[in-house]
Protein backbone atom coordinates (compact mmCIF):
# COMPACT_ATOMS: atom_id res chain seq x y z
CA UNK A 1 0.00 0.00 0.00
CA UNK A 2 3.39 2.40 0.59
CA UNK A 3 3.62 1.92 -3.44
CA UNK A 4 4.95 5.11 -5.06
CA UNK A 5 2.10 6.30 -7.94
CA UNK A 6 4.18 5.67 -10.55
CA UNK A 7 2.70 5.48 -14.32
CA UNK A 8 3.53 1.64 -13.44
CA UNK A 9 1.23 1.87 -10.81
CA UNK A 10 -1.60 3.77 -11.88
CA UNK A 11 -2.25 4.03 -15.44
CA UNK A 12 -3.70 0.25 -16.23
CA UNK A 13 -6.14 0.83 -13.10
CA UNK A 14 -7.77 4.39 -14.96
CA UNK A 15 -11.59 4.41 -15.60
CA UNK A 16 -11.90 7.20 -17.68
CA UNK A 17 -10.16 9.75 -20.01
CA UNK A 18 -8.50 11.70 -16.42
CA UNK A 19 -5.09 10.90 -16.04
CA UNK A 20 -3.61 10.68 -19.59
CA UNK A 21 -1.31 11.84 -20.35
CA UNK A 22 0.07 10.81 -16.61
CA UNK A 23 3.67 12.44 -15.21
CA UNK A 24 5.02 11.53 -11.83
CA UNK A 25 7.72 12.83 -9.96
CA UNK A 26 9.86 11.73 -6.73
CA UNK A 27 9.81 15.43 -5.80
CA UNK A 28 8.20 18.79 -7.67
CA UNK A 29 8.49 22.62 -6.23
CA UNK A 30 4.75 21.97 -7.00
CA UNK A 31 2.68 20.14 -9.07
CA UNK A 32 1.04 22.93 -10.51
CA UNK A 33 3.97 24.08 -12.27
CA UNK A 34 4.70 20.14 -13.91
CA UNK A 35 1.69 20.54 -16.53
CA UNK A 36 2.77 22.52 -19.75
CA UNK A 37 0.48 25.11 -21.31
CA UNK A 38 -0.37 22.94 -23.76
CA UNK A 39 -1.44 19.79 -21.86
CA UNK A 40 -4.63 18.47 -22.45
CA UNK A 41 -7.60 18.41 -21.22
CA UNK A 42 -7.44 15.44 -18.28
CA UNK A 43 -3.36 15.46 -17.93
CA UNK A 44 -2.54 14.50 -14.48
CA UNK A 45 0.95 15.21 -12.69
CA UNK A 46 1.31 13.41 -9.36
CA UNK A 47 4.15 13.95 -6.95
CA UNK A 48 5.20 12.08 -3.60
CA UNK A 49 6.96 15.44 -1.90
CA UNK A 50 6.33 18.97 -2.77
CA UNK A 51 9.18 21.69 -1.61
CA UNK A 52 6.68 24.74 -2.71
CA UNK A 53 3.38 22.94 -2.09
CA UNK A 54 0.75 26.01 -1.66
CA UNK A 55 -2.55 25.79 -0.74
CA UNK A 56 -5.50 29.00 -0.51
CA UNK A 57 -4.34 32.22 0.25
CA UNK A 58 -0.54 31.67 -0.31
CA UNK A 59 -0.86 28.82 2.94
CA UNK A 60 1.94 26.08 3.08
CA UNK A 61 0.88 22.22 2.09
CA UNK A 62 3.33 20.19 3.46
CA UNK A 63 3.74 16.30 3.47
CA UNK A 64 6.13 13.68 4.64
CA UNK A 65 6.88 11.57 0.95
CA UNK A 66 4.22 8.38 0.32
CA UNK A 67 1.76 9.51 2.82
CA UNK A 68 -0.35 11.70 0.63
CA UNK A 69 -2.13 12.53 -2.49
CA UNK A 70 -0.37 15.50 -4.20
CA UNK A 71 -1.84 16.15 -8.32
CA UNK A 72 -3.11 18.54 -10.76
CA UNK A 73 -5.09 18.02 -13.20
CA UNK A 74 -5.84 20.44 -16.62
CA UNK A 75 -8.98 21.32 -17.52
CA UNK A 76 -10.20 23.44 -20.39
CA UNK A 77 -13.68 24.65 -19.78
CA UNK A 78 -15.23 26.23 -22.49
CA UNK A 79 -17.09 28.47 -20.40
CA UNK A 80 -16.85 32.18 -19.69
CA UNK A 81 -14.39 33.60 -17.54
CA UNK A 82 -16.93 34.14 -14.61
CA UNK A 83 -17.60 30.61 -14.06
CA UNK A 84 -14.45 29.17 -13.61
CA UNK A 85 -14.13 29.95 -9.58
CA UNK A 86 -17.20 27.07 -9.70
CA UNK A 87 -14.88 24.02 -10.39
CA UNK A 88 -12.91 24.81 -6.64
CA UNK A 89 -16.31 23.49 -5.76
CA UNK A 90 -16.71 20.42 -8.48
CA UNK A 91 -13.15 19.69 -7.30
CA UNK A 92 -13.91 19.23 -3.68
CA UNK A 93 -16.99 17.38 -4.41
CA UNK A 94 -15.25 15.48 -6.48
CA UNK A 95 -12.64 14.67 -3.77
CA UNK A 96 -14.73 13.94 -1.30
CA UNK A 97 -17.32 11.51 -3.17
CA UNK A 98 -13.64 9.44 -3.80
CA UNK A 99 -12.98 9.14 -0.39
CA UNK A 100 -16.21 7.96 0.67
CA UNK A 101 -16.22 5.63 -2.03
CA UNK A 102 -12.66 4.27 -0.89
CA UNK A 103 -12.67 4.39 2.75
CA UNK A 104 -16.98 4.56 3.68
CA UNK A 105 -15.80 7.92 5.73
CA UNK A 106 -18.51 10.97 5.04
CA UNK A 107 -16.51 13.93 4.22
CA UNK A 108 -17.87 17.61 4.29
CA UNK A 109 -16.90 20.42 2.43
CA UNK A 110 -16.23 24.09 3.96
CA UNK A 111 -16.51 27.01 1.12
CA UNK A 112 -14.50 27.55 -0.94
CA UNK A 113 -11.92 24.76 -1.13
CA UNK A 114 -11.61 22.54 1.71
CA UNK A 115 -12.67 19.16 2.84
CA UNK A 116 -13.09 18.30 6.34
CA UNK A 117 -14.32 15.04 8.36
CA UNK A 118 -15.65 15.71 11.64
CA UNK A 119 -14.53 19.39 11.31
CA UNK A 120 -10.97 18.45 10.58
CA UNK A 121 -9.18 19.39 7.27
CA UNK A 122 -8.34 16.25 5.19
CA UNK A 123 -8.23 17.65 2.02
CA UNK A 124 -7.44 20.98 -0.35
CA UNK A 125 -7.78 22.58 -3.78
CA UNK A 126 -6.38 25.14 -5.60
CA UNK A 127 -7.87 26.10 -8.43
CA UNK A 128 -5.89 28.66 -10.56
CA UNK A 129 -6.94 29.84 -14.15
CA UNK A 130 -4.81 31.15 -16.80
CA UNK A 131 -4.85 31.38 -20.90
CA UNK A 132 -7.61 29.54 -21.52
CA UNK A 133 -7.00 26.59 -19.34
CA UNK A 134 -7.94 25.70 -15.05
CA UNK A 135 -5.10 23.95 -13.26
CA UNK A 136 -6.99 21.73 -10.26
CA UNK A 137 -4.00 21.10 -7.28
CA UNK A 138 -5.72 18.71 -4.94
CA UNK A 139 -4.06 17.76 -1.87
CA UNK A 140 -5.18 14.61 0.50
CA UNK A 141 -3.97 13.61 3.84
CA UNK A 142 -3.98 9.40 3.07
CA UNK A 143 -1.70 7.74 5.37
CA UNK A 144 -0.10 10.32 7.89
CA UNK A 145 0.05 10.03 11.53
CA UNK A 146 -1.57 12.21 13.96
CA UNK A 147 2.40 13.21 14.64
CA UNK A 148 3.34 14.05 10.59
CA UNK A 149 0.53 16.27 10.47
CA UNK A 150 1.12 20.12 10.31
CA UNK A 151 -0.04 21.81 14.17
CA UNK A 152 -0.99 24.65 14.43
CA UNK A 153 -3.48 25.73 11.35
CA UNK A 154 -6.64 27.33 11.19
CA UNK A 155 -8.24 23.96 10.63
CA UNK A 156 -7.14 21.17 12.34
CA UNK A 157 -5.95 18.95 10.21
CA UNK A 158 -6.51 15.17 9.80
CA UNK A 159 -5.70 11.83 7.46
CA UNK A 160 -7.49 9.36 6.34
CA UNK A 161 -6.05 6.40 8.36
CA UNK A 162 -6.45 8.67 11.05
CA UNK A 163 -9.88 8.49 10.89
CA UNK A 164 -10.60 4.91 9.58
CA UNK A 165 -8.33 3.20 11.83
CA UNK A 166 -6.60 1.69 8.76
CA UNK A 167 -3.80 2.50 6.05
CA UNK A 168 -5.79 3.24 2.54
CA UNK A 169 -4.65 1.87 -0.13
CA UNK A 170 -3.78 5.40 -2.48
CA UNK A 171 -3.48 4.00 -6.05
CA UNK A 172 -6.94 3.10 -5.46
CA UNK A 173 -7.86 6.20 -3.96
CA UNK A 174 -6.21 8.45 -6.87
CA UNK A 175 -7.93 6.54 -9.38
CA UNK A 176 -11.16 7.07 -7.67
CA UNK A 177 -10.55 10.95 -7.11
CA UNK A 178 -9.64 10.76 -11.10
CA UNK A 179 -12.97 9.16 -12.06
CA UNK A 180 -15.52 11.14 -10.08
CA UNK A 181 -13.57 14.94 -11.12
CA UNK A 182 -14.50 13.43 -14.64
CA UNK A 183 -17.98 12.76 -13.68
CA UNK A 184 -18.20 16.02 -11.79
CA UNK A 185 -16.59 18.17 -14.21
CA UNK A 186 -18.53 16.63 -17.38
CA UNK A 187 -22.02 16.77 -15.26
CA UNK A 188 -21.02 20.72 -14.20
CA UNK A 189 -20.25 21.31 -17.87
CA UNK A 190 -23.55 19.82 -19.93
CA UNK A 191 -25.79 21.50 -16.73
CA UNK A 192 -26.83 18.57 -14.90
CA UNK A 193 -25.73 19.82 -11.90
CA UNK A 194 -23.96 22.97 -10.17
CA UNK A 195 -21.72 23.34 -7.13
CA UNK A 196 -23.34 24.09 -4.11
């Protein structure tokens, strides 16, 4: 379960078009910066440590290597300008229908970008728009200890085996968070549904 998410890894597990083309990393200043402007639509670049990982507001994401989730993804929504603070929103639900699907934990999200269980921060996007094209950064606490976790933030923080009890397995977990911000994304762009 302490596998790296390698292409090896990953790739023949995919349910969808999200997460081709897919580049991984040992270590990244951030993942945000790893997709090119021309990468399209459903690229994926996954990292185990991030020196420069950022989340709202210019706020530090920090995590110990193989105990996280750490991607972006590229979107292109062709919608107008004004929309495009929405997908923070199809992000997190996104993120959070994965986990619950995964580990049977009920996450809940707290405006604009964060995902919580029981009130504890488990999960972050950053959504940030430029020429033509959204870059989603998602960040998930998977398998860190109550003592890896950062102390001292606004919102406590928490993992995911923290609050299952158990170490998930996050190949499975990646390719789940891949599958429903397809689903999301698609149903937010054809109308069926819009972010809370």
């Amino acid at each position: 379960m302490s596998r790296e998410l390698t292409a090896e890894t990953v790739v023949s597990r995919l349910r969808g078009r999200f997460g081709l083309p897919y580049l991984f990393v040992q270590r990244c200043t951030s993942t945000q910066r790893l997709l090119d402007a021309d990468a399209p639509e459903g690229a994926v670049a996954v990292a185990e440590v991030q020196t420069e990982g950022r989340g709202r507001l210019g706020r530090r994401w920090e995590a110990k290597s193989g105990t996280s989730i750490l991607c972006s993804i590229a979107l292109r929504p062709p919608v107008e300008p004004p929309r495009l603070p929405e997908l923070s929103l199809v992000a997190g639900e996104a993120c959070a229908a994965a986990i619950a699907a995964v580990t049977g934990l009920r996450p809940t999200l707290k405006f604009p970008n964060d995902v919580l269980i029981e009130g504890r921060k488990v999960a972050g996007i950053l959504a940030e728009a430029r020429d033509g094209r959204v870059v989603l950064g998602i960040g998930i606490n998977v398998n860190a200890s109550t003592e890896e976790l950062p102390a001292g933030t606004v919102t406590p923080a928490t993992s995911l085996s923290a609050e299952s009890g158990r170490k998930i397995d996050r190949t499975e977990l990646l390719v789940a968070l891949l599958e429903q911000v397809e689903l999301q994304y698609h149903g937010w762009l054809t109308g069926l549904r819009s972010p809370r």
